[in-house]
Protein backbone atom coordinates (compact mmCIF):
# COMPACT_ATOMS: atom_id res chain seq x y z
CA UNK A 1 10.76 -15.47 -23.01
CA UNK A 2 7.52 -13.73 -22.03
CA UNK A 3 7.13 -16.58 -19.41
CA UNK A 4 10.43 -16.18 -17.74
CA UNK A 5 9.82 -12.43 -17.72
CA UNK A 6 6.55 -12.65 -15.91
CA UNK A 7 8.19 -14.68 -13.37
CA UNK A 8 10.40 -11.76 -13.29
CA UNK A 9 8.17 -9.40 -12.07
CA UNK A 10 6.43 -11.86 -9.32
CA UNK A 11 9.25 -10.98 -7.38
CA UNK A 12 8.75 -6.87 -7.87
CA UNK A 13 4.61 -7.64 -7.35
CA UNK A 14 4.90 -9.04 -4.12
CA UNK A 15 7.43 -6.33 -3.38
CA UNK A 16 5.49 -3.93 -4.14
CA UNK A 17 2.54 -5.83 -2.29
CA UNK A 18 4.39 -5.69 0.97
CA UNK A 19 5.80 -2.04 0.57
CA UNK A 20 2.38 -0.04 -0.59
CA UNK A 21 -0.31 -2.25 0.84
CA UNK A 22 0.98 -4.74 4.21
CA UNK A 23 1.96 -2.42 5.96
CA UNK A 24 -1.32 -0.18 6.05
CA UNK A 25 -3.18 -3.20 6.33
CA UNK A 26 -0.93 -4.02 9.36
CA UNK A 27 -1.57 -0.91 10.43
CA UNK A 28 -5.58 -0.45 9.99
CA UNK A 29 -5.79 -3.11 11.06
CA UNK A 30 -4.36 -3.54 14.40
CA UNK A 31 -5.95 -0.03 15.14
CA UNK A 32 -9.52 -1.19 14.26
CA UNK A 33 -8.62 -4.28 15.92
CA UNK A 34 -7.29 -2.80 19.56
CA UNK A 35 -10.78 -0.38 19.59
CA UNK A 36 -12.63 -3.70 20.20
CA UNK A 37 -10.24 -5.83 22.21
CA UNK A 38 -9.00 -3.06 24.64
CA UNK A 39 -12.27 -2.48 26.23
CA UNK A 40 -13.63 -5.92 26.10
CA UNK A 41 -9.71 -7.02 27.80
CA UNK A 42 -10.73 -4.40 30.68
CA UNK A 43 -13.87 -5.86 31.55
CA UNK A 44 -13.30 -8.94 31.04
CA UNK A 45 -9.62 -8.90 33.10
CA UNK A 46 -7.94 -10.25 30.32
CA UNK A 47 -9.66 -13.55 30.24
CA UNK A 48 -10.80 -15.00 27.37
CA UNK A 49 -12.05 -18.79 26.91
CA UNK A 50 -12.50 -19.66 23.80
CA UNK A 51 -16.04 -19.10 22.69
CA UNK A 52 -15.18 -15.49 23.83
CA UNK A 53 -12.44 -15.21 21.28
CA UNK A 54 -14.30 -16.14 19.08
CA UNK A 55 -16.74 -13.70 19.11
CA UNK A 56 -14.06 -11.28 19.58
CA UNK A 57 -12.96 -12.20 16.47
CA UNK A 58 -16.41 -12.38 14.56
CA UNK A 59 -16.98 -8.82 15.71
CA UNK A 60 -13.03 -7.85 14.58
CA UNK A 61 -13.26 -9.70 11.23
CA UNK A 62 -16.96 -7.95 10.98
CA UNK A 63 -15.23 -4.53 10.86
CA UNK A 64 -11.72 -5.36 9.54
CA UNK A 65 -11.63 -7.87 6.62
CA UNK A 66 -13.85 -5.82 4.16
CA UNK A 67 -11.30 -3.06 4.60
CA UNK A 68 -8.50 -4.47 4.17
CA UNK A 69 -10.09 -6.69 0.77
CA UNK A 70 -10.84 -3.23 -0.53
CA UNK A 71 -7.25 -1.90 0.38
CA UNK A 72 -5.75 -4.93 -1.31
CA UNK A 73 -8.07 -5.00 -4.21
CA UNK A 74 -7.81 -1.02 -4.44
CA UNK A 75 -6.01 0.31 -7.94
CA UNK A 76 -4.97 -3.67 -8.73
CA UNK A 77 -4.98 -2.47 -12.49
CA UNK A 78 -5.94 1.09 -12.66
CA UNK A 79 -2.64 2.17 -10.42
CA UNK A 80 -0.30 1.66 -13.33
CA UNK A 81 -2.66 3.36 -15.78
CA UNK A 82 -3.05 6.54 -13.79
CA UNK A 83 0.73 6.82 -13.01
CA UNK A 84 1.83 5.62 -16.03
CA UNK A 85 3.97 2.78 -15.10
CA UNK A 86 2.42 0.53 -17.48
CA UNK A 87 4.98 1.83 -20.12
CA UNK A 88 7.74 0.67 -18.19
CA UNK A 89 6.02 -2.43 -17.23
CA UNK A 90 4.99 -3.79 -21.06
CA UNK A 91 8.56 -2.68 -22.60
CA UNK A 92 9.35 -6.04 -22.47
CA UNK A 93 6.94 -8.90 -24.09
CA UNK A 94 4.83 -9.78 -21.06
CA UNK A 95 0.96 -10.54 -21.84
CA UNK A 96 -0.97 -8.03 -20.40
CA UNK A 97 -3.60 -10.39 -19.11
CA UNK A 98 -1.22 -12.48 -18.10
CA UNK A 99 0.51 -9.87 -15.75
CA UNK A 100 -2.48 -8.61 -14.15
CA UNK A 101 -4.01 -12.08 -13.37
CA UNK A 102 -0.93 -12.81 -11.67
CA UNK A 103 -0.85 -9.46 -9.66
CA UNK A 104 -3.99 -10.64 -8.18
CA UNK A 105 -2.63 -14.61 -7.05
CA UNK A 106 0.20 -12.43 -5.68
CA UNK A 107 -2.01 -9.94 -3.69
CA UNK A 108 -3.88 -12.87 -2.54
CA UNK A 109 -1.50 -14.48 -1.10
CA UNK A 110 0.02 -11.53 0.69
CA UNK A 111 -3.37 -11.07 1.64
CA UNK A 112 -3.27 -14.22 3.45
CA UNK A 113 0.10 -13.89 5.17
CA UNK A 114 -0.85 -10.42 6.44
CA UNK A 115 -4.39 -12.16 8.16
CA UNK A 116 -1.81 -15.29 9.81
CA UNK A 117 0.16 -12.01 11.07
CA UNK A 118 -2.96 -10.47 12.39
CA UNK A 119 -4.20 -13.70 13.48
CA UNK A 120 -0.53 -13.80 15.72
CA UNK A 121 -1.21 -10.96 17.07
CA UNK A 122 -4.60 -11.68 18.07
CA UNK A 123 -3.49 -14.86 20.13
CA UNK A 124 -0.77 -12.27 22.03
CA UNK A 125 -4.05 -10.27 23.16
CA UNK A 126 -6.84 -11.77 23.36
CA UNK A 127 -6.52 -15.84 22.93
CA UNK A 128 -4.87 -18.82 20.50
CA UNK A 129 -7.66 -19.13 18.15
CA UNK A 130 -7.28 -22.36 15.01
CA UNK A 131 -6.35 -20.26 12.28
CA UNK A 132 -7.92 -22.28 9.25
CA UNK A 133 -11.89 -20.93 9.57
CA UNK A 134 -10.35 -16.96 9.87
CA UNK A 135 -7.96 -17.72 7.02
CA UNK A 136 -10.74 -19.40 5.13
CA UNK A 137 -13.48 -16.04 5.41
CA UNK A 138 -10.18 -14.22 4.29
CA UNK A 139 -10.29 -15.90 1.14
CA UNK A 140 -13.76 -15.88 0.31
CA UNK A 141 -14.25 -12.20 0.79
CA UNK A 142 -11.02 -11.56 -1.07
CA UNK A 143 -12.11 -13.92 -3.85
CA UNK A 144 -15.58 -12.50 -4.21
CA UNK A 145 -14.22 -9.35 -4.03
CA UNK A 146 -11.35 -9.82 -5.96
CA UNK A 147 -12.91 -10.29 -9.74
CA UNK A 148 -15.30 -6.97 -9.49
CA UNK A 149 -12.82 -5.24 -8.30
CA UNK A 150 -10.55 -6.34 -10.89
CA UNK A 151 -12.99 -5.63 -13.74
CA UNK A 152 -14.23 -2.40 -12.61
CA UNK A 153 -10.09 -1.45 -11.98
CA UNK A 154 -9.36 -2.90 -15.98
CA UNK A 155 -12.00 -0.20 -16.90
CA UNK A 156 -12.46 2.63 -15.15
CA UNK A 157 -9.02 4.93 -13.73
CA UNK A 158 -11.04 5.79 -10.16
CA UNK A 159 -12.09 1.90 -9.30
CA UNK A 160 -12.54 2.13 -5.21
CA UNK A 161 -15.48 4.53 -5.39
CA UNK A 162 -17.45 2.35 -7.61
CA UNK A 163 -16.24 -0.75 -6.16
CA UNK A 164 -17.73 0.47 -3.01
CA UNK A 165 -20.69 1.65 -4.48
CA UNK A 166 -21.63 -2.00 -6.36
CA UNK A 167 -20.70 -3.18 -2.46
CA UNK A 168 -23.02 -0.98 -0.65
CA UNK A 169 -26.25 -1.29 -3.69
CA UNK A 170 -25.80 -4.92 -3.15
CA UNK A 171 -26.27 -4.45 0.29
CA UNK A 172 -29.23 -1.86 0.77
CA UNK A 173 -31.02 -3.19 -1.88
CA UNK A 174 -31.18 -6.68 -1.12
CA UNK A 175 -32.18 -5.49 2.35
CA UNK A 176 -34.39 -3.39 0.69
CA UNK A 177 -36.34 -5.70 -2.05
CA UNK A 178 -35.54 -9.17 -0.67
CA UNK A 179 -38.95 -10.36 -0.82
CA UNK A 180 -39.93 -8.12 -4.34
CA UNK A 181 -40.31 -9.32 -7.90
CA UNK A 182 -40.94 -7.43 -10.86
CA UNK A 183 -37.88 -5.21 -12.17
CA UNK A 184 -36.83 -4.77 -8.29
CA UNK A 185 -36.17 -8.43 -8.31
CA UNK A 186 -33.94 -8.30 -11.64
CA UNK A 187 -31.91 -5.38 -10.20
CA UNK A 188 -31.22 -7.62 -6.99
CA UNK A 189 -30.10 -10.40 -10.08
CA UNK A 190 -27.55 -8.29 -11.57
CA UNK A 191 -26.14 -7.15 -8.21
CA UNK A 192 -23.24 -9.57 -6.55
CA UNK A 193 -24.23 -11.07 -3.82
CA UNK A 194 -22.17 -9.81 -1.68
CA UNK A 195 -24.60 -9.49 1.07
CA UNK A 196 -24.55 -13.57 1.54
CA UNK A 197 -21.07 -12.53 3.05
CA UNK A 198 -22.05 -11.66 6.14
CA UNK A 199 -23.92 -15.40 7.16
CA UNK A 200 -20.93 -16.90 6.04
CA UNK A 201 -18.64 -15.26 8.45
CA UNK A 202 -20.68 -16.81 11.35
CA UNK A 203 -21.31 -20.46 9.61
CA UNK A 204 -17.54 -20.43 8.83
CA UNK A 205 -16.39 -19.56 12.16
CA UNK A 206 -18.58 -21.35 14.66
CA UNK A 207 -20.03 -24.20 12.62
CA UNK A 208 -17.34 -24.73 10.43
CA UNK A 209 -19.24 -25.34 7.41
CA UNK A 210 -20.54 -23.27 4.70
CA UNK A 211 -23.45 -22.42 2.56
CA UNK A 212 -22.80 -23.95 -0.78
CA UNK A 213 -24.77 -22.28 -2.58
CA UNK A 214 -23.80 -19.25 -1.30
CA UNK A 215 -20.16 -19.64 -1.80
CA UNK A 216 -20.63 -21.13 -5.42
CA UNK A 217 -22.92 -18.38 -6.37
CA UNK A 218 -20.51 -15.53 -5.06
CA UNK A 219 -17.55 -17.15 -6.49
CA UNK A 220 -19.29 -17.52 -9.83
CA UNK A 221 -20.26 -14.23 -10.32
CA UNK A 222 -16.41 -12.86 -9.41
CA UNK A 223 -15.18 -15.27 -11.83
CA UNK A 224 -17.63 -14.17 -14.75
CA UNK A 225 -16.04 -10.70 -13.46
CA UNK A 226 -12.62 -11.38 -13.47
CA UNK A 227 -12.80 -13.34 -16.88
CA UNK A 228 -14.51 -10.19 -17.98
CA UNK A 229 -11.57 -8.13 -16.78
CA UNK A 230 -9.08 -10.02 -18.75
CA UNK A 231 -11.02 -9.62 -21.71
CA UNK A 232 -10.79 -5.90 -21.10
CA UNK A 233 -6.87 -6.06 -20.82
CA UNK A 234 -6.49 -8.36 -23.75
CA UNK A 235 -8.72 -5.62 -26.14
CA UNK A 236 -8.34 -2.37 -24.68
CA UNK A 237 -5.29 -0.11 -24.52
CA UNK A 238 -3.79 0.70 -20.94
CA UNK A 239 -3.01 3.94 -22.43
C-alpha cells in the first residue's frame, strides 16, 4: 500500500514541478539567456557557425544553469514544513524518506526537460547545437547540487540562503587557500567542491570528456549529503 501511494503522488510532484518551478525557470531563463544572445546576434548579423554557438552557450550555461539548480533545488523539503503541507501529505502511510528521495528523481527530471526546452529555443536563435554535452553539465550541477541542498532543506526551514552560502565559501575560499595547508587546508576539505564545476563546463562542452576525479569526488560528497538527508527525514519530525 505505501508503494502504490507513493506512486500516487509522482503524478502531483511533477505537477507541482511544472506549475511552481518550470515555468520561472522558463522564464529566468530565457531572460538571462536573450541579454547575451541579442547583442552578440546584432554584431554578429545573426550568424553563428558552430564553434560560435558554442561559446554562446558556455557563456549562457555560465550564468544560467546555477540558477536555475538553485531554483529547482530551492525548498525541495523545507517547503512543506514551513507551509504545513506535510500533514496532508503523510496522512496516508507513505515513508517519509521515501517521498522526498523521489521528489528529487522527479525534479531532476523536470530539470532536464526544461534544459531540452531551453536548448530548443536556443537552436531558434542562435544555432542547432548536439544536445547530449549541455544536457550532461545539467545533470552534474543538479546532482552535485542536489544532495546539499537536500540535506541542508531536511534541516533547516530557510535552506536557499545557506545553500548559497556553502556555494559561494566553496568558491572564495578555494580561490583563496588553494595552495595553503594547515587548518586553511582542512576547511577547503570539508567544503564541496563545487568550484571543480566550472572546468567541467568547458571539458564537457568542447572536449567532450570529463575530469574523473572531479566528477567522482563532487558526486561523492552530494551523495554522503543526500544519504545524510534521508537520515534526517527518517529520525526527525517534519513538524
Amino acid at each position: 500500500m505505501t508503494g502504490a501511494n507513493l506512486r500516487r503522488y509522482a503524478y502531483w510532484q511533477l505537477r507541482d514541478f511544472a506549475r511552481d518551478r518550470a515555468i520561472a525557470l522558463l522564464i529566468i531563463s530565457i531572460a538571462i539567456g536573450f541579454t547575451i544572445i541579442g547583442p552578440i546576434r546584432a554584431v554578429n548579423g545573426g550568424e553563428f557557425d558552430r564553434d560560435r554557438a558554442m561559446s554562446v552557450l558556455s557563456i549562457v550555461m555560465t550564468q544560467v544553469v546555477y540558477i536555475t539548480s538553485f531554483v529547482t533545488l530551492n525548498g525541495i523539503v523545507s517547503n512543506d514544513r514551513k507551509l504545513g503541507y506535510y500533514r496532508f501529505l503523510f496522512s496516508k502511510p507513505v515513508s517519509i524518506p521515501a517521498y522526498y528521495a523521489q521528489q528529487f528523481v522527479v525534479y531532476f527530471v523536470g530539470f532536464l526537460v526544461v534544459w531540452l526546452l531551453l536548448l530548443g529555443i536556443f537552436a531558434i536563435f542562435a544555432a542547432p547545437v548536439p544536445p547530449l554535452a549541455p544536457l550532461a553539465f545539467c545533470a552534474l550541477v543538479y546532482l552535485s547540487f542536489g544532495g546539499i541542498a537536500f540535506l541542508i532543506s531536511s534541516l533547516f526551514r530557510y535552506d536557499w540562503p545557506i545553500l548559497a552560502a556553502v556555494f559561494l565559501a566553496s568558491a572564495i575560499f578555494q580561490s583563496m587557500w588553494a595552495a595553503q595547508e594547515g587548518w586553511r587546508r582542512m576547511v577547503l576539505s570539508v567544503l564541496p567542491p563545487l568550484y571543480k564545476l566550472g572546468p567541467a563546463l568547458d571539458d564537457i562542452l568542447r572536449r567532450g570528456t570529463v575530469d574523473t576525479n572531479s566528477v567522482l569526488w563532487l558526486l561523492g560528497y552530494s551523495a554522503l549529503c543526500f544519504a545524510a538527508g534521508l537520515y534526517v527525514l527518517r529520525n526527525r519530525s517534519l513538524a
